[in-house]
C-alpha atoms as a PDB file:
ATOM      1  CA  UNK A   1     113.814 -35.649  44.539  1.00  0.00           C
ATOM      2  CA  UNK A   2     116.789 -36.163  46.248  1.00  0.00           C
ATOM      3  CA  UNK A   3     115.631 -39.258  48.071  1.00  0.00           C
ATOM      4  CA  UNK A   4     115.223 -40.916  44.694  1.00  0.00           C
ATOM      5  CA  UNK A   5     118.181 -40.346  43.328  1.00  0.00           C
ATOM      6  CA  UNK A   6     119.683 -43.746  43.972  1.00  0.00           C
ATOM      7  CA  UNK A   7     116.467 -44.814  41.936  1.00  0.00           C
ATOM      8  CA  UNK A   8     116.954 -43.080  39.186  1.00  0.00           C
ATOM      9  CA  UNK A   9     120.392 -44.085  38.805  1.00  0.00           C
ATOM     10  CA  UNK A  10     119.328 -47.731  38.926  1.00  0.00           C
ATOM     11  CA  UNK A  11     116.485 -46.638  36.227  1.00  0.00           C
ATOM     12  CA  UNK A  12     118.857 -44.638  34.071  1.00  0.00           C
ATOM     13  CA  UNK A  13     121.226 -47.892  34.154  1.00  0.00           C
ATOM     14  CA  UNK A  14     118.758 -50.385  32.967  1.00  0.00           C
ATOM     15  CA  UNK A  15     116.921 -48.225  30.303  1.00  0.00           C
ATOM     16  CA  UNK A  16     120.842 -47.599  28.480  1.00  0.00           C
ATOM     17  CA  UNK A  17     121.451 -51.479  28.498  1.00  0.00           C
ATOM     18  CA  UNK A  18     118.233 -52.599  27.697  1.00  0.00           C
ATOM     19  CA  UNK A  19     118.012 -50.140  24.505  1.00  0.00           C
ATOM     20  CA  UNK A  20     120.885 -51.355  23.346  1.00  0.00           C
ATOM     21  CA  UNK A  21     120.255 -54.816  24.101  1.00  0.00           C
ATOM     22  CA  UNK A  22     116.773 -54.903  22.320  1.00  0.00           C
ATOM     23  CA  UNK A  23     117.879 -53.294  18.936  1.00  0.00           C
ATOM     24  CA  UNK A  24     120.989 -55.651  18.982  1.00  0.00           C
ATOM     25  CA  UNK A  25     118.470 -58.994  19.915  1.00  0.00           C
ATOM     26  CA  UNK A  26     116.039 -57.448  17.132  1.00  0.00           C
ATOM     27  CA  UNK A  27     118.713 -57.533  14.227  1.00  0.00           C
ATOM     28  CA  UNK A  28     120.100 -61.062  15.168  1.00  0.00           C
ATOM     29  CA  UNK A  29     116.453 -62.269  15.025  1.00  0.00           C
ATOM     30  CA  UNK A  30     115.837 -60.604  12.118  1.00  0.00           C
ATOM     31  CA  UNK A  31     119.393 -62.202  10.247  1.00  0.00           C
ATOM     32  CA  UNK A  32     119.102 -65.555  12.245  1.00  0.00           C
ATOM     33  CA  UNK A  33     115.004 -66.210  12.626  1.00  0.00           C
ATOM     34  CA  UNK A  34     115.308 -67.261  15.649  1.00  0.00           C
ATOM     35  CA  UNK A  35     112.189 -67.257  17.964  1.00  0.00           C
ATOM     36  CA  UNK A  36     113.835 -67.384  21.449  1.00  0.00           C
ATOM     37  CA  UNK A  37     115.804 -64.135  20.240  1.00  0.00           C
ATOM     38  CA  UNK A  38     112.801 -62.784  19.460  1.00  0.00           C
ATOM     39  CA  UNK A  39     111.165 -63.123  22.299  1.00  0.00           C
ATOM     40  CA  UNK A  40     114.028 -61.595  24.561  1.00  0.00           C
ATOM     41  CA  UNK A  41     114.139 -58.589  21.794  1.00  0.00           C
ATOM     42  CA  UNK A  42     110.533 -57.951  22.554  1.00  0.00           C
ATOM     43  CA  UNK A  43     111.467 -58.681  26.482  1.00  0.00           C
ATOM     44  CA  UNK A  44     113.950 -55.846  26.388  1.00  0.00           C
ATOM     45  CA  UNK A  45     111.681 -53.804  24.466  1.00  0.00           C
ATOM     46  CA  UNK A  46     109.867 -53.746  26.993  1.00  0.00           C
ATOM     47  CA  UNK A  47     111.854 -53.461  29.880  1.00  0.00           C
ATOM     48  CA  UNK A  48     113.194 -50.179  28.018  1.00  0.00           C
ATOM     49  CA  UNK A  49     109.365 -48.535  28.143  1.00  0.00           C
ATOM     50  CA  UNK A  50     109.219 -49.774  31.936  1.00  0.00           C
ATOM     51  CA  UNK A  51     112.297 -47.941  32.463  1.00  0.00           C
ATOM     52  CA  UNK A  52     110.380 -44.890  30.975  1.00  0.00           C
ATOM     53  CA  UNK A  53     107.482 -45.491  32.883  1.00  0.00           C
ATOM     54  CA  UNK A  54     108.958 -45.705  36.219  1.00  0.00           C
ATOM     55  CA  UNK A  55     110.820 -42.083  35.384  1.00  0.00           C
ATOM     56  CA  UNK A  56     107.632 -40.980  34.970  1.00  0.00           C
ATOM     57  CA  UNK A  57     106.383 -41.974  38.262  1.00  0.00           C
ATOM     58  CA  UNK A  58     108.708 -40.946  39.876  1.00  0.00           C
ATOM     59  CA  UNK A  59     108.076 -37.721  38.164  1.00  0.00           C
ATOM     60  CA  UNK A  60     104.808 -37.649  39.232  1.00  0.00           C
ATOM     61  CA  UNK A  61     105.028 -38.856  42.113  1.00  0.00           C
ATOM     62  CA  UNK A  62     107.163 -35.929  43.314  1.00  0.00           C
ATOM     63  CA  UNK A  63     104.506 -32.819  42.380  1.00  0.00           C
ATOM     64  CA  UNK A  64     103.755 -31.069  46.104  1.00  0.00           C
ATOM     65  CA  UNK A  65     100.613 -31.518  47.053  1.00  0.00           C
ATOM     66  CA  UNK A  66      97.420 -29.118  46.028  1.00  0.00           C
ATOM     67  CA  UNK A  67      93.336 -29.123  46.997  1.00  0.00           C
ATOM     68  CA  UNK A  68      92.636 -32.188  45.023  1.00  0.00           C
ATOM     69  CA  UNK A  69      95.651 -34.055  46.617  1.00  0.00           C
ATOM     70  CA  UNK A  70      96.070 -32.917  49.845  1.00  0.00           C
ATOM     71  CA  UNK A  71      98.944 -35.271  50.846  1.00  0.00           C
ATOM     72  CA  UNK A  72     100.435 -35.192  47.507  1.00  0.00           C
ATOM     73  CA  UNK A  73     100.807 -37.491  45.004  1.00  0.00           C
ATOM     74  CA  UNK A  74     103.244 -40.349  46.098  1.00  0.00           C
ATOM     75  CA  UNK A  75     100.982 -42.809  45.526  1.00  0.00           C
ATOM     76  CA  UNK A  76     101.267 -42.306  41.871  1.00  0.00           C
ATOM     77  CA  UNK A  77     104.647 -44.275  41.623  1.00  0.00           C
ATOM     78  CA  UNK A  78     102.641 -47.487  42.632  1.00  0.00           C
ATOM     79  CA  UNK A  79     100.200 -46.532  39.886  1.00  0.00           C
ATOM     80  CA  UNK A  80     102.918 -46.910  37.463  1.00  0.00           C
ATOM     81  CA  UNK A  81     104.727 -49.739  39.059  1.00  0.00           C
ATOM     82  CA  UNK A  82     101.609 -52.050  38.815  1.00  0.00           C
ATOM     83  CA  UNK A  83     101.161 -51.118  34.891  1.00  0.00           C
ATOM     84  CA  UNK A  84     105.042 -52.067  34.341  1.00  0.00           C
ATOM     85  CA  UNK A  85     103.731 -55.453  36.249  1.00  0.00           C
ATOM     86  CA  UNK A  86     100.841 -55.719  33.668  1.00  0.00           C
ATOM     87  CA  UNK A  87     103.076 -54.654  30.826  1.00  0.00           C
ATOM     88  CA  UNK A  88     105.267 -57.288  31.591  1.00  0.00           C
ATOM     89  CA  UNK A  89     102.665 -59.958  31.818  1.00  0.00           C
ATOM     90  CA  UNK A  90     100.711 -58.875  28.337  1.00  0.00           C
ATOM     91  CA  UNK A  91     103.498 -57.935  26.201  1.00  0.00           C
ATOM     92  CA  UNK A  92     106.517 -59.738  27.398  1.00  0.00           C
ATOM     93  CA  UNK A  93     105.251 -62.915  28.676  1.00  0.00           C
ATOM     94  CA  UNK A  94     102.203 -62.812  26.275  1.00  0.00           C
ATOM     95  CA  UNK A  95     103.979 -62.252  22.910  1.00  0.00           C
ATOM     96  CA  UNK A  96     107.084 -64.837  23.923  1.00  0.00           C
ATOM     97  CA  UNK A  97     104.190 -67.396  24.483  1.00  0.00           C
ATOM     98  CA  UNK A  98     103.037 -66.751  20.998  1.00  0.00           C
ATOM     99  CA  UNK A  99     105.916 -66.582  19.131  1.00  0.00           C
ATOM    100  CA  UNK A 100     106.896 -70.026  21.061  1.00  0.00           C
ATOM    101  CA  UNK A 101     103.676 -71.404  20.170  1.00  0.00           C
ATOM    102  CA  UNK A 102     103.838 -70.751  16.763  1.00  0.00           C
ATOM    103  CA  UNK A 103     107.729 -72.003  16.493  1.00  0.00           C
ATOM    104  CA  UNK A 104     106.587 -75.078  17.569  1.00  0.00           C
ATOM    105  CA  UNK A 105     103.816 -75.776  15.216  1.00  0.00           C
ATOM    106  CA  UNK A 106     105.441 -74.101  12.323  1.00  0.00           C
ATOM    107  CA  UNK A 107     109.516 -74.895  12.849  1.00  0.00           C
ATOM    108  CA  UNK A 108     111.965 -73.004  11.124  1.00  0.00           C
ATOM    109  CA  UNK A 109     115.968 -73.741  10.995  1.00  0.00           C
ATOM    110  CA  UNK A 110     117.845 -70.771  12.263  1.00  0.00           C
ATOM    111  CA  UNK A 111     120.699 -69.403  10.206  1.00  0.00           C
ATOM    112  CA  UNK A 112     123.997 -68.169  11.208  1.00  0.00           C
ATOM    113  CA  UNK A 113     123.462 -69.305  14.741  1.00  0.00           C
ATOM    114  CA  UNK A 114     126.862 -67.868  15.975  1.00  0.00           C
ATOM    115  CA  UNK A 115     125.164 -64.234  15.515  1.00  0.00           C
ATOM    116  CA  UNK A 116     122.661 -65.307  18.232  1.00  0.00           C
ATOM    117  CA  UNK A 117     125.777 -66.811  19.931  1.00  0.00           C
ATOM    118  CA  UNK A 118     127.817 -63.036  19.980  1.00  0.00           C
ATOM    119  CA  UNK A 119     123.910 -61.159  21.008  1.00  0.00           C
ATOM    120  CA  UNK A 120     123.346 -63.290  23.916  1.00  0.00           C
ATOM    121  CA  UNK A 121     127.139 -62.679  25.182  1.00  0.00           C
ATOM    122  CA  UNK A 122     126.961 -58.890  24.555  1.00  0.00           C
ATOM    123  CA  UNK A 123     123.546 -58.912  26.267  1.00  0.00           C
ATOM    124  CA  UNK A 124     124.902 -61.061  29.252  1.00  0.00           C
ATOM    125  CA  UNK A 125     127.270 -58.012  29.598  1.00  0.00           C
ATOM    126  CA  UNK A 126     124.457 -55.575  29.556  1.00  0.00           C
ATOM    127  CA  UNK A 127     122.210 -56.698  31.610  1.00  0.00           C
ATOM    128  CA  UNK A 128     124.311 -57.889  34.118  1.00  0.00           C
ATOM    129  CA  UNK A 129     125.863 -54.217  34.408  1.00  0.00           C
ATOM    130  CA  UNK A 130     122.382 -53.576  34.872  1.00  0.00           C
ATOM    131  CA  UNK A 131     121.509 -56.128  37.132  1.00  0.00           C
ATOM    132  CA  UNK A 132     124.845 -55.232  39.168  1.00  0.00           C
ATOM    133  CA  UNK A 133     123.641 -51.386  39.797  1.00  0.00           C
ATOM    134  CA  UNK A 134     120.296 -52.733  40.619  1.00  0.00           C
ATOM    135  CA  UNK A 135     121.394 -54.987  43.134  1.00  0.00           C
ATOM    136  CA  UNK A 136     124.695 -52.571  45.096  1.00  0.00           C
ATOM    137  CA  UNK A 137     121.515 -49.814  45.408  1.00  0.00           C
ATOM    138  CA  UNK A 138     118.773 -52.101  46.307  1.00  0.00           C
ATOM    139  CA  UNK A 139     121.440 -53.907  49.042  1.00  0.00           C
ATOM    140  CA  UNK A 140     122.395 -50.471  50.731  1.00  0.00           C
ATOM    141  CA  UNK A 141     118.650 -50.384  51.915  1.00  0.00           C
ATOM    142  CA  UNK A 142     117.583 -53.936  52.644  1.00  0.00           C
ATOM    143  CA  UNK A 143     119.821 -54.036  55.733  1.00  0.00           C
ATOM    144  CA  UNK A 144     119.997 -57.623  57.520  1.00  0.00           C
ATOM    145  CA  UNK A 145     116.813 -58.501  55.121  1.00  0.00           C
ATOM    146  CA  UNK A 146     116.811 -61.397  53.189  1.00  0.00           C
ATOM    147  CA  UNK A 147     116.641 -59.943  49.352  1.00  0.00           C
ATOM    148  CA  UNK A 148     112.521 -61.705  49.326  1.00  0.00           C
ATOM    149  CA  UNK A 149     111.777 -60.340  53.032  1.00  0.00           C
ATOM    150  CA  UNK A 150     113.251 -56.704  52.260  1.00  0.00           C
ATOM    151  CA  UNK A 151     110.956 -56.591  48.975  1.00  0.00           C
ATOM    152  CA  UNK A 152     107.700 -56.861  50.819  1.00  0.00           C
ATOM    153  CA  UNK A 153     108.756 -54.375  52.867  1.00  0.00           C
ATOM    154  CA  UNK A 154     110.088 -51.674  50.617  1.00  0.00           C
ATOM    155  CA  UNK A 155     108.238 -48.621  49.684  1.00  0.00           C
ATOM    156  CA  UNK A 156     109.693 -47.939  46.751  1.00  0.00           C
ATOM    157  CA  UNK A 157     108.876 -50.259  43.722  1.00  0.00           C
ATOM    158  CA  UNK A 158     111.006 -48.410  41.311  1.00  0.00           C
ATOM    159  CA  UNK A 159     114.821 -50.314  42.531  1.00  0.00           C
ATOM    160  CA  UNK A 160     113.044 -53.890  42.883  1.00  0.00           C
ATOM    161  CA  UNK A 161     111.197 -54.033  39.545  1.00  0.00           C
ATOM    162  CA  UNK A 162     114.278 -53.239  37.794  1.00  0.00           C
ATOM    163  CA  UNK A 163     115.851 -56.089  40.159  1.00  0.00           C
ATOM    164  CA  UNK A 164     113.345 -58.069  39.409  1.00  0.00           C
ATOM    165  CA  UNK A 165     113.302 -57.591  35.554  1.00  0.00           C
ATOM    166  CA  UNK A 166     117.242 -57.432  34.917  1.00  0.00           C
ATOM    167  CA  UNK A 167     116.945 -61.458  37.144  1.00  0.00           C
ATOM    168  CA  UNK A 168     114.175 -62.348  34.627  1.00  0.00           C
ATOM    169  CA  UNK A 169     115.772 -60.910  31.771  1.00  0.00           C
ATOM    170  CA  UNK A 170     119.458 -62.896  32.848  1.00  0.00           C
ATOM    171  CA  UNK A 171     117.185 -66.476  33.393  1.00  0.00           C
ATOM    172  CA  UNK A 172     115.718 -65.711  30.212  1.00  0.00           C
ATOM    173  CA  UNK A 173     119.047 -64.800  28.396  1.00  0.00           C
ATOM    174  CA  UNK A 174     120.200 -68.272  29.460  1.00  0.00           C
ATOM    175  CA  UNK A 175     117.050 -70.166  28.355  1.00  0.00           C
ATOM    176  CA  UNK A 176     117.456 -68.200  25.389  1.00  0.00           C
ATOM    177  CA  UNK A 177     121.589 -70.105  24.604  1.00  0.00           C
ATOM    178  CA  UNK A 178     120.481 -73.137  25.556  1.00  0.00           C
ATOM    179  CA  UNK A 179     117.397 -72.954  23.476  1.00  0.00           C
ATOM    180  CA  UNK A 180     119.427 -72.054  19.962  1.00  0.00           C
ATOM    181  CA  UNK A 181     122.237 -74.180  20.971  1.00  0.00           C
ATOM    182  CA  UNK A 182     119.850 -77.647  21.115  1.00  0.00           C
ATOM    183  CA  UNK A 183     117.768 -76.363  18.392  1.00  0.00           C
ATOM    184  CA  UNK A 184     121.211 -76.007  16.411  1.00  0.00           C
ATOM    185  CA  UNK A 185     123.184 -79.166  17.824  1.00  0.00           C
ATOM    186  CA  UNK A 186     120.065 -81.743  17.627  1.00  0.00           C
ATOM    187  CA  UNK A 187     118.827 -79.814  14.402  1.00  0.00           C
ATOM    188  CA  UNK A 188     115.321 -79.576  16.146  1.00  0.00           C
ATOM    189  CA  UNK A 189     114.027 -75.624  15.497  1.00  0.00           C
ATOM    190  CA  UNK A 190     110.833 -76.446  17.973  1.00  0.00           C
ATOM    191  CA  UNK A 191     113.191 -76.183  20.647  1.00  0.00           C
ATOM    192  CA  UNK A 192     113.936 -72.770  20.216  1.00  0.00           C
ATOM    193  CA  UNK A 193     110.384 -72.269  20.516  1.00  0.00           C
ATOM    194  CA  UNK A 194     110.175 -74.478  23.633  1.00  0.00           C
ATOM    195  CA  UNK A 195     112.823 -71.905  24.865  1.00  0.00           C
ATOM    196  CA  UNK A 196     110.833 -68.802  24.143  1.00  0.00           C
ATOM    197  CA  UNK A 197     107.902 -70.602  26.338  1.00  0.00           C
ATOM    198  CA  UNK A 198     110.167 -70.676  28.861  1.00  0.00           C
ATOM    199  CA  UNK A 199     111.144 -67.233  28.490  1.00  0.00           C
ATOM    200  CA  UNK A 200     107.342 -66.147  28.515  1.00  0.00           C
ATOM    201  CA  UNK A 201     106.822 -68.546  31.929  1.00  0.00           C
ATOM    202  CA  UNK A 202     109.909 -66.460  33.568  1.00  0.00           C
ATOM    203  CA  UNK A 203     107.793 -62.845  32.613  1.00  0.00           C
ATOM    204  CA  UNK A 204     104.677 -64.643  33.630  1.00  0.00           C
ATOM    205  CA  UNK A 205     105.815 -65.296  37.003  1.00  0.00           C
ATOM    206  CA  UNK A 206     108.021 -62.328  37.811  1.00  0.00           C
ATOM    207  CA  UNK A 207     105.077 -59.863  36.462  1.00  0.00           C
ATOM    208  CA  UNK A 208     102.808 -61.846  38.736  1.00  0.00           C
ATOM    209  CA  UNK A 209     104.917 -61.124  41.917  1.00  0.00           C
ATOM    210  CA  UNK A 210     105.775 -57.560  40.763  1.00  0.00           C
ATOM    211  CA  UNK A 211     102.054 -56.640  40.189  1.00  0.00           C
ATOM    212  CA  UNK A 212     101.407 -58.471  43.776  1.00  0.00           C
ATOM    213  CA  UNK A 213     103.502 -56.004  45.766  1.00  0.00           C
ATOM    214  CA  UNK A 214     102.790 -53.336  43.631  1.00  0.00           C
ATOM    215  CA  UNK A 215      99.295 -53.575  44.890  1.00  0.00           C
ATOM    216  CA  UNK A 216      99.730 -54.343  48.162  1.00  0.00           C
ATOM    217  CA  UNK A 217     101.329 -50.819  47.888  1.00  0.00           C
ATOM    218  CA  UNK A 218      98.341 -49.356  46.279  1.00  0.00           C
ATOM    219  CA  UNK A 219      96.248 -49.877  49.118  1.00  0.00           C
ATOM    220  CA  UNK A 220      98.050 -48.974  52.075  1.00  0.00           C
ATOM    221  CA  UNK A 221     100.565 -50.113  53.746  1.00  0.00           C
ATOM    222  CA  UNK A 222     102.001 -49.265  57.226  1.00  0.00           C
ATOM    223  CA  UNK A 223     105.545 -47.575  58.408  1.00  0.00           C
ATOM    224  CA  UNK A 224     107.585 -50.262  58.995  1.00  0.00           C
ATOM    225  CA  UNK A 225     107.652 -51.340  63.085  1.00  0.00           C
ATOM    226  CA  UNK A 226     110.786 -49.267  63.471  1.00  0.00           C
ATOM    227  CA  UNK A 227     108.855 -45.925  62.501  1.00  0.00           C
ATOM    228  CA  UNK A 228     105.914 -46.624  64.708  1.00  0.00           C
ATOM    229  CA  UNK A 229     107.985 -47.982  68.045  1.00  0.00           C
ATOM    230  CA  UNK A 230     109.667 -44.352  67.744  1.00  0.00           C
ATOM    231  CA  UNK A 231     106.621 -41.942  67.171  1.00  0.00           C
ATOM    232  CA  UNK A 232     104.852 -43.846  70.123  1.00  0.00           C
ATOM    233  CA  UNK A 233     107.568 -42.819  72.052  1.00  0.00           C
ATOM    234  CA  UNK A 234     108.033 -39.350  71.190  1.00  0.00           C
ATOM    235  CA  UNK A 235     104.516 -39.462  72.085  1.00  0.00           C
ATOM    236  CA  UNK A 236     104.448 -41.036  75.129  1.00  0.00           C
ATOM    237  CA  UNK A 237     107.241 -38.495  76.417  1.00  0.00           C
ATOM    238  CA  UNK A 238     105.155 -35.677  77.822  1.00  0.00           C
ATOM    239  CA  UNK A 239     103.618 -34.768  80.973  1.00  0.00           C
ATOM    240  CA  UNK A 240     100.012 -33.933  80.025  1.00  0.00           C
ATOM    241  CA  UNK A 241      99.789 -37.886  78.372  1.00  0.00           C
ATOM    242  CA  UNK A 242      98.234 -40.700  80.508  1.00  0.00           C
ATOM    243  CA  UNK A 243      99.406 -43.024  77.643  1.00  0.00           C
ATOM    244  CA  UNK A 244     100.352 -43.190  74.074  1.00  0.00           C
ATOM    245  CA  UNK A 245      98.010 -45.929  73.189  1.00  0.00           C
ATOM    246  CA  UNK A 246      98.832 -47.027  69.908  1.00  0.00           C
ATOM    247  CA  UNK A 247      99.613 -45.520  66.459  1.00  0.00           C
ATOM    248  CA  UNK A 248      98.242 -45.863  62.894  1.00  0.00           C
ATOM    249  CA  UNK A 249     100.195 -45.508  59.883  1.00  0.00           C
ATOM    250  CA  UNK A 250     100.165 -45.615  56.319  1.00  0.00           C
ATOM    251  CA  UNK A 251     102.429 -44.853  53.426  1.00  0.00           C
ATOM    252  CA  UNK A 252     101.323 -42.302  50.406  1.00  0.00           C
ATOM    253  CA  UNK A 253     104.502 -42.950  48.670  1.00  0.00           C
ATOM    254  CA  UNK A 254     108.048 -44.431  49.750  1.00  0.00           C
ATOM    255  CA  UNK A 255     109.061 -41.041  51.856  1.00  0.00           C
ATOM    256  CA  UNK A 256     106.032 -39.777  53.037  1.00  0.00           C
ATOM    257  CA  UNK A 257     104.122 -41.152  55.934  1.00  0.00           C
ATOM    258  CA  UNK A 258     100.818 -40.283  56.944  1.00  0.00           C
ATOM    259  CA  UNK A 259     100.777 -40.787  61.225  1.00  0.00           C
ATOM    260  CA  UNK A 260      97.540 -40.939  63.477  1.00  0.00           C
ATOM    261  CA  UNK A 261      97.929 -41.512  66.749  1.00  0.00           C
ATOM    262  CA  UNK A 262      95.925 -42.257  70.037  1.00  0.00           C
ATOM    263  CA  UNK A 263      96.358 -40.636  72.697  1.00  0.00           C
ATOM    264  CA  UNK A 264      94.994 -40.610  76.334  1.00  0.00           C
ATOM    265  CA  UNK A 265      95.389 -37.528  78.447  1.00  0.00           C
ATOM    266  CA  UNK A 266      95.212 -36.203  81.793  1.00  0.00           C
ATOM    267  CA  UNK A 267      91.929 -35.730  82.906  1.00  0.00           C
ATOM    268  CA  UNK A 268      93.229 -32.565  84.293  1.00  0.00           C
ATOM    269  CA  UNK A 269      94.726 -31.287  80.648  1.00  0.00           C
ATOM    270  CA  UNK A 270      93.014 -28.268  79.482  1.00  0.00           C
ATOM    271  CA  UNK A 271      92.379 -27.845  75.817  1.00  0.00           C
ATOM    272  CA  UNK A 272      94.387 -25.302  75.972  1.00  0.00           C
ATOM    273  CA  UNK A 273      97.612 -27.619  77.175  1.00  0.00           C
ATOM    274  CA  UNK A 274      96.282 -30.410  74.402  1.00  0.00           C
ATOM    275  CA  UNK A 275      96.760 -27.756  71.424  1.00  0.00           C
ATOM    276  CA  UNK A 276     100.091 -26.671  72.441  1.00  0.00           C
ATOM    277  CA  UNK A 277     100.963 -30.735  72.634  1.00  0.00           C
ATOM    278  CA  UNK A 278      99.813 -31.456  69.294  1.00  0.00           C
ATOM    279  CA  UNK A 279     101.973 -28.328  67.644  1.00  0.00           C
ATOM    280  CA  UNK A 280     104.701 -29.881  70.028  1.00  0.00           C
ATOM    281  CA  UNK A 281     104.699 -33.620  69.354  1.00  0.00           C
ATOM    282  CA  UNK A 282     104.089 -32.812  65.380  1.00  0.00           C
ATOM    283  CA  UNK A 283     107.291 -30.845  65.313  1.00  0.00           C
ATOM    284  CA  UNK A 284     109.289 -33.478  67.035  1.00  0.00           C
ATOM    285  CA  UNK A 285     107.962 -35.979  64.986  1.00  0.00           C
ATOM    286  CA  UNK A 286     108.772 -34.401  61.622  1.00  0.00           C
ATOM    287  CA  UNK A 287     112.559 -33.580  62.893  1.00  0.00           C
ATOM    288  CA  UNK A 288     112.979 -37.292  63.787  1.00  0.00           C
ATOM    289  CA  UNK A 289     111.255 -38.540  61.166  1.00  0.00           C
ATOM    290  CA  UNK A 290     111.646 -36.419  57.971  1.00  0.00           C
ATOM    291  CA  UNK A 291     109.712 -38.917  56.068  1.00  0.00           C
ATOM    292  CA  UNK A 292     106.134 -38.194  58.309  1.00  0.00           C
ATOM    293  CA  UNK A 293     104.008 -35.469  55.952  1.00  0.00           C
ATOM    294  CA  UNK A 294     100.975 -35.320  58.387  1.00  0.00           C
ATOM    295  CA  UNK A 295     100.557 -35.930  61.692  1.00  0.00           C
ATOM    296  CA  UNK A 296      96.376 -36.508  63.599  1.00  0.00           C
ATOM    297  CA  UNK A 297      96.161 -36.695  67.461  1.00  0.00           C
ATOM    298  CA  UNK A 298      93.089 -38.427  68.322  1.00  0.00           C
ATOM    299  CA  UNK A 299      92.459 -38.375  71.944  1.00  0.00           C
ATOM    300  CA  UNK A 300      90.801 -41.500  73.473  1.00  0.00           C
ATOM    301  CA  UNK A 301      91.024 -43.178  76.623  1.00  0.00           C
ATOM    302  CA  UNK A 302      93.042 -46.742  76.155  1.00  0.00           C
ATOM    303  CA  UNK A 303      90.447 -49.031  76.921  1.00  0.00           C
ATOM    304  CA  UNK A 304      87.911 -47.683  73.642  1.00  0.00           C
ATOM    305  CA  UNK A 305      91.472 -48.014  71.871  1.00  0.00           C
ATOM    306  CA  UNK A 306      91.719 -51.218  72.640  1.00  0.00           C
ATOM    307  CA  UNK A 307      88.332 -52.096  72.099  1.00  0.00           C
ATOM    308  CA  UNK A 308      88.329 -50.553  68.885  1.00  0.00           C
ATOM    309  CA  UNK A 309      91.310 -52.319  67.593  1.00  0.00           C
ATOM    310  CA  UNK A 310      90.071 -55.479  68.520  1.00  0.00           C
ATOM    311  CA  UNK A 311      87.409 -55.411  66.298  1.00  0.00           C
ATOM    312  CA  UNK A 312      89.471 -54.468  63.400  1.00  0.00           C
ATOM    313  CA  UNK A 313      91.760 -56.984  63.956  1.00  0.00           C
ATOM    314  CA  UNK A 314      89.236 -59.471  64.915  1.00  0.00           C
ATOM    315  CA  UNK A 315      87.052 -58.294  62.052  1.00  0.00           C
ATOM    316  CA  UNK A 316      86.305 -61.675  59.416  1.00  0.00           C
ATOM    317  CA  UNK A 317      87.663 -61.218  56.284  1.00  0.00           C
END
């Protein structure tokens, strides 16, 4: 739990300012009839139940692990990540299309435009508190990453998709002002639903991207090269190994790492020896790493490795 708590933080941040935003966006709409304001009142709507459901994951996602989930349940924060993806898409991008849509074809003046004027400012403030907290926690792990580079390598969705919303949600803020400010200064209302097209093509594409990694997740990906370089040499550094020949690894959630690794041993090693080396290497493992759950010693001589690997890697897709 402990290992999220920068997370939650983040989460906790962005559910308080996008509550608040969406009620305030939802009354100006409601005074003003503008369309772009209500589609950014439905896009913080939904931002807030993301929020929700990524507290859940996490929630989830921490349970120890029992006989139907022998390595736990990490993988359940990816779950959830990829239906805040899909929410995004349906709700957010789908209803700002509509409401856009229908601006257009049936145009309506907006009233008392300077309320939409005071929303958008307060909400600039909100979600770029947001965005701010988002950004300081999701920079103290991305390293020497660029910010695109250090998202397809993070294992833990739940800091980037609020990243990624509270970006969508500022573009979107300021397609929103320029939307009601041309539909107001050129007295043309179908450009505030122009503007709430814009908004949905923002969600669109940010949901797209979101739901890409978050599936990428959801099927496996490996410790990053970092990880593996160091368990192959913890591994290599025994007498009874010929050679560490190479290691597989996968991640069941973003701190826990599942480790198999090849190994080819002395032809003199008695099993005997090769038990006590497993219980060894395992243990070192785990203290260097904390984030490796499970640890699987296959032995193998290097050239059926190799051979092996090859036709993975060679296999056609």
């Amino acid at each position: 739990m402990a290992a999220h708590s920068g997370s939650k933080t983040v989460i906790y941040a962005a559910l308080a300012g996008n509550l608040a935003i969406a009620v305030t966006k939802f009354v100006a709409a409601f005074f003003t009839g503008s369309s772009a304001m209500l589609s950014e009142g439905v896009h913080s709507l939904v931002d807030t139940g993301n929020g929700g459901l990524l507290l859940y994951g996490l929630h989830r996602a921490a349970r120890p692990a029992d006989e139907e989930h022998p390595f736990g349940h990490g993988r359940e924060l990816y779950f959830w990540s990829f239906i805040v993806a899909l929410l995004v898409f349906a709700l957010g991008a789908g209803v700002s299309f509509y409401e856009g849509v229908i601006h257009i074809l049936e145009p309506e003046p907006a009233t008392n435009p300077v309320v939409n004027y005071v929303v958008l400012g307060l909400a600039f403030l909100f979600e770029g508190y947001s965005w701010s907290v988002a950004l300081k926690e999701f920079s103290t792990t991305k390293g020497k990453l660029g910010y695109i580079e250090a998202v397809r390598r993070s294992k833990d969705p739940s800091v980037f998709t609020v990243l990624f919303e509270d970006t969508a949600a500022l573009l979107g803020l300021a397609i929103a002002f320029v939307g009601v400010f041309c539909a107001d200064f050129f007295d043309m209302p179908e450009l505030d639903g122009v503007a709430s097209i814009g908004i949905a093509l923002i969600l669109g594409t940010t949901a797209i991207f979101l739901a890409r990694e978050s599936k990428g997740l959801l099927m496996g990906e490996p410790a990053s090269s970092a990880v593996r370089k160091t368990v192959l040499e913890l591994a290599d550094d025994d007498p009874i190994v010929q050679n560490a020949n190479g290691v597989v690894t996968v991640h069941l959630g973003p701190d826990q790492v599942l480790v198999t690794i090849s190994i080819d041993f002395r032809d003199d090693a008695s099993g005997r020896e090769i038990e006590a080396y497993v219980e060894r290497i395992e243990s070192r493992i785990k203290e260097k790493l904390p984030q490796v759950v499970s640890v699987f010693i296959k032995p193998q001589k290097a050239d059926v490795w190799e051979e092996r690997r090859a036709a993975v890697v060679d296999k056609p897709s």
